[in-house]
PDB file of N, CA and C in Angstrom:
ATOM      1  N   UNK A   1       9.937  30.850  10.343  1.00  0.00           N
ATOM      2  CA  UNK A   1       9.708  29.497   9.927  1.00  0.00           C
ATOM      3  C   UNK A   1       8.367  29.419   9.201  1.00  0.00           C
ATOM      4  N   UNK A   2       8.154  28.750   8.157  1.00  0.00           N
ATOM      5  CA  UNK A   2       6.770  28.798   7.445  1.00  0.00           C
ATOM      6  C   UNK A   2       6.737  27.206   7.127  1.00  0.00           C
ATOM      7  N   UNK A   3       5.385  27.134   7.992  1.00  0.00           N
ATOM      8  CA  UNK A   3       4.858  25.898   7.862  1.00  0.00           C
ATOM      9  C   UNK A   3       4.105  25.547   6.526  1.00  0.00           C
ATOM     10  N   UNK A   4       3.987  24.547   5.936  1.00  0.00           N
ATOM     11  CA  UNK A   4       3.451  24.100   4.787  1.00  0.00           C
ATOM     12  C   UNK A   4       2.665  23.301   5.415  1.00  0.00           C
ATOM     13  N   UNK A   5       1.415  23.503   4.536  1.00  0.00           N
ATOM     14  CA  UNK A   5       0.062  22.411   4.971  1.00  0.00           C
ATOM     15  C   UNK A   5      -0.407  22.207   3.677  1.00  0.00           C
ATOM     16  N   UNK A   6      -0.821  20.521   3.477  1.00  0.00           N
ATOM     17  CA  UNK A   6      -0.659  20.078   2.532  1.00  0.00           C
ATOM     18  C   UNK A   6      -2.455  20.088   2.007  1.00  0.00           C
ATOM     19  N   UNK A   7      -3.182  19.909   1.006  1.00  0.00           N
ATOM     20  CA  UNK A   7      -4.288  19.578   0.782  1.00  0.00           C
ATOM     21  C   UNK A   7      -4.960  18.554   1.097  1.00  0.00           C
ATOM     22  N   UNK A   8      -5.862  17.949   1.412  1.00  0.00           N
ATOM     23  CA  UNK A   8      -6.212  16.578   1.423  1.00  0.00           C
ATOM     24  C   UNK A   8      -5.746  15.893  -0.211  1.00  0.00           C
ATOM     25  N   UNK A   9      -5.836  16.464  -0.845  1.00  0.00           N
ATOM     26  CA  UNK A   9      -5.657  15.671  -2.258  1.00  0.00           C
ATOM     27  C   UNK A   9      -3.903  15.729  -2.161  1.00  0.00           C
ATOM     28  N   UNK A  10      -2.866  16.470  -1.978  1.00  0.00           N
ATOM     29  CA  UNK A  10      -1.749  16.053  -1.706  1.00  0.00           C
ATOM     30  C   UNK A  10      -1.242  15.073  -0.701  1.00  0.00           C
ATOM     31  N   UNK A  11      -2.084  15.187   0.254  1.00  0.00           N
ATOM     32  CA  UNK A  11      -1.822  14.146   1.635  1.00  0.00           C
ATOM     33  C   UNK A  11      -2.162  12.656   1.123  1.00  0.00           C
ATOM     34  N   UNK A  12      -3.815  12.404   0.373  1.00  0.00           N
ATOM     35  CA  UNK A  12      -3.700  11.486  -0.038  1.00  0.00           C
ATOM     36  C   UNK A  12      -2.697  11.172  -1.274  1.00  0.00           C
ATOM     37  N   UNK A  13      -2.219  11.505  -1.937  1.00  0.00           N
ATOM     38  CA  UNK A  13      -1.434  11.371  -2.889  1.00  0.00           C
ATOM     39  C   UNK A  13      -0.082  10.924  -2.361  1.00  0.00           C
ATOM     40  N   UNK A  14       0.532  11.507  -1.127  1.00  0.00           N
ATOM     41  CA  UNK A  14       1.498  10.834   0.036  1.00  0.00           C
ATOM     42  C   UNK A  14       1.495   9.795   0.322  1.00  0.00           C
ATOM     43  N   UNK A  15       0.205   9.446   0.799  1.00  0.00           N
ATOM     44  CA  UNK A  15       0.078   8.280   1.596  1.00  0.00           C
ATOM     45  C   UNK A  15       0.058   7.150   0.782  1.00  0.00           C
ATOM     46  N   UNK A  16      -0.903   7.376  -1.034  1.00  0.00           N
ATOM     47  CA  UNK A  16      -0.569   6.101  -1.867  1.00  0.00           C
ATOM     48  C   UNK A  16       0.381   5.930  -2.425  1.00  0.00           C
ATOM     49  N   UNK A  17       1.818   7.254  -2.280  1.00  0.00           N
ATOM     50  CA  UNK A  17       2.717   6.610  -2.609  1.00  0.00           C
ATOM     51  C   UNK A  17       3.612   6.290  -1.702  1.00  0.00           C
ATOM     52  N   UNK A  18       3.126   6.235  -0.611  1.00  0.00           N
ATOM     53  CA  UNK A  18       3.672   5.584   0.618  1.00  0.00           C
ATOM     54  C   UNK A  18       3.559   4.037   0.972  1.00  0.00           C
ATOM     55  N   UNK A  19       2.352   3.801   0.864  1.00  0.00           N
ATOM     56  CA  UNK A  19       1.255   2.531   0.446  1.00  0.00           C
ATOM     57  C   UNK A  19       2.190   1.803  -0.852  1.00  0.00           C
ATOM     58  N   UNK A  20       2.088   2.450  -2.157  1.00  0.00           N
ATOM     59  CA  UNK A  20       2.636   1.416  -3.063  1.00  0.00           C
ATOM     60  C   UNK A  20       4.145   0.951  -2.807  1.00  0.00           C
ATOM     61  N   UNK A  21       4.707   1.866  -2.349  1.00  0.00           N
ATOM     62  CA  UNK A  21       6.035   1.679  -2.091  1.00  0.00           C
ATOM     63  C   UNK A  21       6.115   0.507  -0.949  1.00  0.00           C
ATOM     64  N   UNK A  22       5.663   0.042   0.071  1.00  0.00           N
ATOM     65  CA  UNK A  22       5.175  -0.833   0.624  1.00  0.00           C
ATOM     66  C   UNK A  22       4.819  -2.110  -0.340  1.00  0.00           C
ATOM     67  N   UNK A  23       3.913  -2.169  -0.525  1.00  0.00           N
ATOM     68  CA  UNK A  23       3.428  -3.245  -1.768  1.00  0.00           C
ATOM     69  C   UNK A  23       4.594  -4.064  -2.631  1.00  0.00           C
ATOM     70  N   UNK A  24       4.553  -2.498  -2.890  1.00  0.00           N
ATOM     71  CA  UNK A  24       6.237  -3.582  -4.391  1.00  0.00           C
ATOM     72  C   UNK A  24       6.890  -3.948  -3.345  1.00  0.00           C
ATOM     73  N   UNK A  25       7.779  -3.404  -1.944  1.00  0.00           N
ATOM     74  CA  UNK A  25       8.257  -4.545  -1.555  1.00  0.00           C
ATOM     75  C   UNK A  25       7.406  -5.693  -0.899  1.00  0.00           C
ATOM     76  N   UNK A  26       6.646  -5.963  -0.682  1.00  0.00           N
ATOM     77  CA  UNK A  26       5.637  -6.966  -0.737  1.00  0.00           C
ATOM     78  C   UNK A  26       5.836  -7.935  -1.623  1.00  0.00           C
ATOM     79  N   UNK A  27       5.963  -6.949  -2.602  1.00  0.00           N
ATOM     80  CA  UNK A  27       5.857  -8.288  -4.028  1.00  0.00           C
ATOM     81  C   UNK A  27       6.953  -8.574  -4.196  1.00  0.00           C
ATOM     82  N   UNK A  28       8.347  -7.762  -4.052  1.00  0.00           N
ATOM     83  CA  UNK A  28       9.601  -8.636  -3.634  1.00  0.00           C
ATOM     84  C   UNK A  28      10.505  -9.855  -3.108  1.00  0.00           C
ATOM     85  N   UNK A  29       9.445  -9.676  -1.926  1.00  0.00           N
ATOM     86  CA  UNK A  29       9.420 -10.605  -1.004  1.00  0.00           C
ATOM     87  C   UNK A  29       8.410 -12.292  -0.971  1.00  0.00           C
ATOM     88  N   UNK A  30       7.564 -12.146  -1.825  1.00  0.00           N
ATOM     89  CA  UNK A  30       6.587 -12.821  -2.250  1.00  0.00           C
ATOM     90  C   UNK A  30       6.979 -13.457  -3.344  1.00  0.00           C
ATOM     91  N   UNK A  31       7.890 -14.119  -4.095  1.00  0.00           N
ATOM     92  CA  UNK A  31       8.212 -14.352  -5.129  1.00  0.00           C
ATOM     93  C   UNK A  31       7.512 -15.805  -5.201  1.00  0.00           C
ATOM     94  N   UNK A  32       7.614 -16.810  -4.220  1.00  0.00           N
ATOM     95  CA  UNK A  32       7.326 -18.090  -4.386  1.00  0.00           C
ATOM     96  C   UNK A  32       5.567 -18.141  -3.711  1.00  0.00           C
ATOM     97  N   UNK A  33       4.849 -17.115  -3.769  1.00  0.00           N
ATOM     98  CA  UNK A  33       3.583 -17.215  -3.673  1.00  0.00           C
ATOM     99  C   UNK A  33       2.897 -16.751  -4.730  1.00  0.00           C
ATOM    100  N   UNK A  34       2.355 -16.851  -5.424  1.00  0.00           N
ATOM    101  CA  UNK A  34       1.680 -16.750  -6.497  1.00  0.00           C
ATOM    102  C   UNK A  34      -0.125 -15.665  -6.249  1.00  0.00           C
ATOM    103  N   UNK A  35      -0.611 -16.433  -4.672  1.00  0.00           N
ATOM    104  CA  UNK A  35      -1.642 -16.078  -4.307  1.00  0.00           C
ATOM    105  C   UNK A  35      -1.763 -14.384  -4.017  1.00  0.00           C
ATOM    106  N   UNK A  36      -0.485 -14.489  -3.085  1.00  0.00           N
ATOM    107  CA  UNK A  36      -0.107 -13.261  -2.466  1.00  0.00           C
ATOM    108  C   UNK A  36       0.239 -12.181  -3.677  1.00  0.00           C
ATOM    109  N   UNK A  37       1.012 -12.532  -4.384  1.00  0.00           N
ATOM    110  CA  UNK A  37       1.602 -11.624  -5.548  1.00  0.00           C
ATOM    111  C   UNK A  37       0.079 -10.815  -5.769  1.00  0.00           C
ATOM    112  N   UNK A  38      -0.942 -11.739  -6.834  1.00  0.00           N
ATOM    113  CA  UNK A  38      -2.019 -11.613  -7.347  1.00  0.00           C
ATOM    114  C   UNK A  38      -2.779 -10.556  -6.392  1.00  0.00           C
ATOM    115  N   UNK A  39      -2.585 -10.526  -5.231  1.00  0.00           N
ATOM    116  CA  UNK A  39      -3.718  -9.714  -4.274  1.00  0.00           C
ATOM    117  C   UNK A  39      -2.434  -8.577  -4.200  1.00  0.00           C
ATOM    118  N   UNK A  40      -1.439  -8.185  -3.683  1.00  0.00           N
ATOM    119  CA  UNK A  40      -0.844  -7.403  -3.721  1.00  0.00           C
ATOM    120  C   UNK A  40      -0.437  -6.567  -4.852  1.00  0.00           C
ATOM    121  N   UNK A  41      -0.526  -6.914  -6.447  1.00  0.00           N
ATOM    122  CA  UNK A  41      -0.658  -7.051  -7.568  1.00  0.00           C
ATOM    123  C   UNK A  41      -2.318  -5.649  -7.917  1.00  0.00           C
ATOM    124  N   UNK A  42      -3.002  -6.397  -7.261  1.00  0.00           N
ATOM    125  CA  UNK A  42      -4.818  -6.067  -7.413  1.00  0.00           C
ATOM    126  C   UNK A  42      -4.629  -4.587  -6.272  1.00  0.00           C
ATOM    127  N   UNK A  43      -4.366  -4.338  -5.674  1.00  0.00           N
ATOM    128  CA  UNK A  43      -4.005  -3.635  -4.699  1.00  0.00           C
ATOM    129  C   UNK A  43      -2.783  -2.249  -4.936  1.00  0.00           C
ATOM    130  N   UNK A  44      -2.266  -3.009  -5.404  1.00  0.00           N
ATOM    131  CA  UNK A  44      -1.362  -1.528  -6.163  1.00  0.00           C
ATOM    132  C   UNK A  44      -1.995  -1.289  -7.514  1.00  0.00           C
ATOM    133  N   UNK A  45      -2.958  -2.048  -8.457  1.00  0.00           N
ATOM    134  CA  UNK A  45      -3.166  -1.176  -9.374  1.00  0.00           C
ATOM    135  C   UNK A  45      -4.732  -0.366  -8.838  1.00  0.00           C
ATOM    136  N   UNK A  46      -5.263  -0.862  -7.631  1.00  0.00           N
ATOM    137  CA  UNK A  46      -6.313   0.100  -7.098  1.00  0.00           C
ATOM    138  C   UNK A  46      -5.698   1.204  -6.817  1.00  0.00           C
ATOM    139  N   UNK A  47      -4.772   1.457  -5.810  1.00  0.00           N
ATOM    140  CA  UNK A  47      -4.575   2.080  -5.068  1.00  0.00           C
ATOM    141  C   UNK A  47      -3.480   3.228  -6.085  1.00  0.00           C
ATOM    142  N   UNK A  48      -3.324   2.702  -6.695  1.00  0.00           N
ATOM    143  CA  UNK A  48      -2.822   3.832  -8.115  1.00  0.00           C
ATOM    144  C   UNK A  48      -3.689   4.313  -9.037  1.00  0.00           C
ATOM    145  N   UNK A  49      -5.109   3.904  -9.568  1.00  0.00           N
ATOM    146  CA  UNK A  49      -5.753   4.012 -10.422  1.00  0.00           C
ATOM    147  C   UNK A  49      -7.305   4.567  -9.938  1.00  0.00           C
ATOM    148  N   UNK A  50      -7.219   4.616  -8.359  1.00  0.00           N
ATOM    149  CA  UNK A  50      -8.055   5.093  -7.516  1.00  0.00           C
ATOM    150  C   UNK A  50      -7.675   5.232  -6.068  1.00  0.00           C
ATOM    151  N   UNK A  51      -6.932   6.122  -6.022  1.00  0.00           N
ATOM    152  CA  UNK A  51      -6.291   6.171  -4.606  1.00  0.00           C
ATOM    153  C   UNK A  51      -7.248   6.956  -3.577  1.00  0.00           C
ATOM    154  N   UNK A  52      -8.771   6.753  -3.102  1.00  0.00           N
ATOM    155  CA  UNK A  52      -9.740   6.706  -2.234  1.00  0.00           C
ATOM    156  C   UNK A  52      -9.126   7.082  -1.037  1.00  0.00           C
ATOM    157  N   UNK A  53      -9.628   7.030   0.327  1.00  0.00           N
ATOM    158  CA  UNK A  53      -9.405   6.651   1.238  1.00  0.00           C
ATOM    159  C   UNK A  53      -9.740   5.674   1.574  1.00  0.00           C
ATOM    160  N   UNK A  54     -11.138   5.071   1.079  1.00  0.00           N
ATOM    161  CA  UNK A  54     -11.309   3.639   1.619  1.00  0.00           C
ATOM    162  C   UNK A  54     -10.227   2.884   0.776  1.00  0.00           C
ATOM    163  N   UNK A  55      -9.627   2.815  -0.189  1.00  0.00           N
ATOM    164  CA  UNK A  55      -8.908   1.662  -0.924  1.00  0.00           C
ATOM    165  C   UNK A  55      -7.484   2.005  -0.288  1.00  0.00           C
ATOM    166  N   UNK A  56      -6.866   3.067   0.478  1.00  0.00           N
ATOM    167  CA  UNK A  56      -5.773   3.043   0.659  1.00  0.00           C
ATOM    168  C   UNK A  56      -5.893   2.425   1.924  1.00  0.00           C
ATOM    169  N   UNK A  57      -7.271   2.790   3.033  1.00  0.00           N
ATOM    170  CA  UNK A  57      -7.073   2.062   4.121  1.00  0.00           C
ATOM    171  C   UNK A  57      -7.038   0.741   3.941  1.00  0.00           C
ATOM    172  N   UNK A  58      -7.849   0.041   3.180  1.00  0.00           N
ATOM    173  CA  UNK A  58      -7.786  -1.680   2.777  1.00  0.00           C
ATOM    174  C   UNK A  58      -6.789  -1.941   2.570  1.00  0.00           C
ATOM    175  N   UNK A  59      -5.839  -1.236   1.311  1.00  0.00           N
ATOM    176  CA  UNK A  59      -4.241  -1.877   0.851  1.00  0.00           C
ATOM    177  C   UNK A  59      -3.532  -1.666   2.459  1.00  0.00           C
ATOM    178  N   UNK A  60      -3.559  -0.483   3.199  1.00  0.00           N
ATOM    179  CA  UNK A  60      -2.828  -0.209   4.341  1.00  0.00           C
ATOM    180  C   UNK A  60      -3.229  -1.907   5.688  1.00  0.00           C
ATOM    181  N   UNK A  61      -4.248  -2.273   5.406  1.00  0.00           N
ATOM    182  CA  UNK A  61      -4.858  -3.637   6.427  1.00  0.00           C
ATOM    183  C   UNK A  61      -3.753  -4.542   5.763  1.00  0.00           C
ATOM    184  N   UNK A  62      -4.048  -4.842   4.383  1.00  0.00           N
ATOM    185  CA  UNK A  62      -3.532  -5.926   3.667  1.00  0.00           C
ATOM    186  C   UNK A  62      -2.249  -5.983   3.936  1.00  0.00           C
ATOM    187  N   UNK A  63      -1.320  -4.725   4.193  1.00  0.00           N
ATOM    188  CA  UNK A  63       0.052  -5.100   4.279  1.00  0.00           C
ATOM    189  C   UNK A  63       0.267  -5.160   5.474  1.00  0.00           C
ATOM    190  N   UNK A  64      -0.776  -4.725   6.314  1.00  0.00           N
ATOM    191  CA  UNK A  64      -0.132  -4.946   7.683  1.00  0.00           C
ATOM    192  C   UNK A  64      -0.239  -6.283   7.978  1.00  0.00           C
ATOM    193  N   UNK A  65      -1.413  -6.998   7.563  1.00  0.00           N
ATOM    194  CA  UNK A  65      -1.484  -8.271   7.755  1.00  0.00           C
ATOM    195  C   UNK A  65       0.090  -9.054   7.338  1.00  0.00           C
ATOM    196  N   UNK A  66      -0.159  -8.853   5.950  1.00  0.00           N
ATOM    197  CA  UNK A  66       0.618 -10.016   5.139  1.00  0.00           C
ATOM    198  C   UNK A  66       2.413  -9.359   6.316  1.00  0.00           C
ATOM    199  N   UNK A  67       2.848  -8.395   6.994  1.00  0.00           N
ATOM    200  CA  UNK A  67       4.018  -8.053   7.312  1.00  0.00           C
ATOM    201  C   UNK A  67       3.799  -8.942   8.860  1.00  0.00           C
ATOM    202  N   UNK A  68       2.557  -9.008   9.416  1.00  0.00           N
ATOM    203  CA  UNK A  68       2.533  -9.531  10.557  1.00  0.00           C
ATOM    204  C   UNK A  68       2.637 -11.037  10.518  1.00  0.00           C
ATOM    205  N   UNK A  69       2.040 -11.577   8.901  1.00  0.00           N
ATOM    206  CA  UNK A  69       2.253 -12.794   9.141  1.00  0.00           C
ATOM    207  C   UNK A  69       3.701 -13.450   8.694  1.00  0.00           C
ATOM    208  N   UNK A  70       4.743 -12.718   7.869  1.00  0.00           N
ATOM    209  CA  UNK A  70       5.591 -12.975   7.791  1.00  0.00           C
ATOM    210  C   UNK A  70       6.737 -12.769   9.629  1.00  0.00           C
ATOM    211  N   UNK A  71       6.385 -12.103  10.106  1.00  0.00           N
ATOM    212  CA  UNK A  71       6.801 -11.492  11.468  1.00  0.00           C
ATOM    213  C   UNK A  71       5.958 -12.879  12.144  1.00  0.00           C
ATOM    214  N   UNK A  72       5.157 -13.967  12.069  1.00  0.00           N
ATOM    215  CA  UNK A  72       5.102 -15.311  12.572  1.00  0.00           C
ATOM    216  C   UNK A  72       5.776 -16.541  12.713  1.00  0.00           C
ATOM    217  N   UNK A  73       7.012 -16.088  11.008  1.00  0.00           N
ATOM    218  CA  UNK A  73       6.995 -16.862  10.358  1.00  0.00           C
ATOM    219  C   UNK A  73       8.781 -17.305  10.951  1.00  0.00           C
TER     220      UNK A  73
END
């Protein structure tokens, strides 16, 4: 069996397209908010155009939020 171990630069590269894939449905779901779009919007073009660790953990807060507050709703 041969294990594969990934780079940090592949792992992060996972995780923001794990992250955006999240988002767009975000923005799916968001159609009649305008506010939300705009920040989820700002957030996938960070997190594509600088996929950090600090900017993926922020987009990763943001959706957990915005999924918890729909999970209120």
């Amino acid at each position: 069996m041969t294990i594969f171990r990934l780079t940090p630069e592949q792992s992060r590269a996972n995780k923001a397209r794990c992250c955006i894939a999240d988002l767009r449905f975000l923005l799916t779901i968001s159609k009649g908010h305008a506010a939300i779009r705009d920040l989820v919007n700002e957030h996938i073009d960070r997190v594509t155009q600088y996929p950090t660790d600090q900017n993926l953990k922020t987009a990763w807060r943001f959706c957990a939020y915005v999924h918890d507050k729909i999970r209120e709703q």
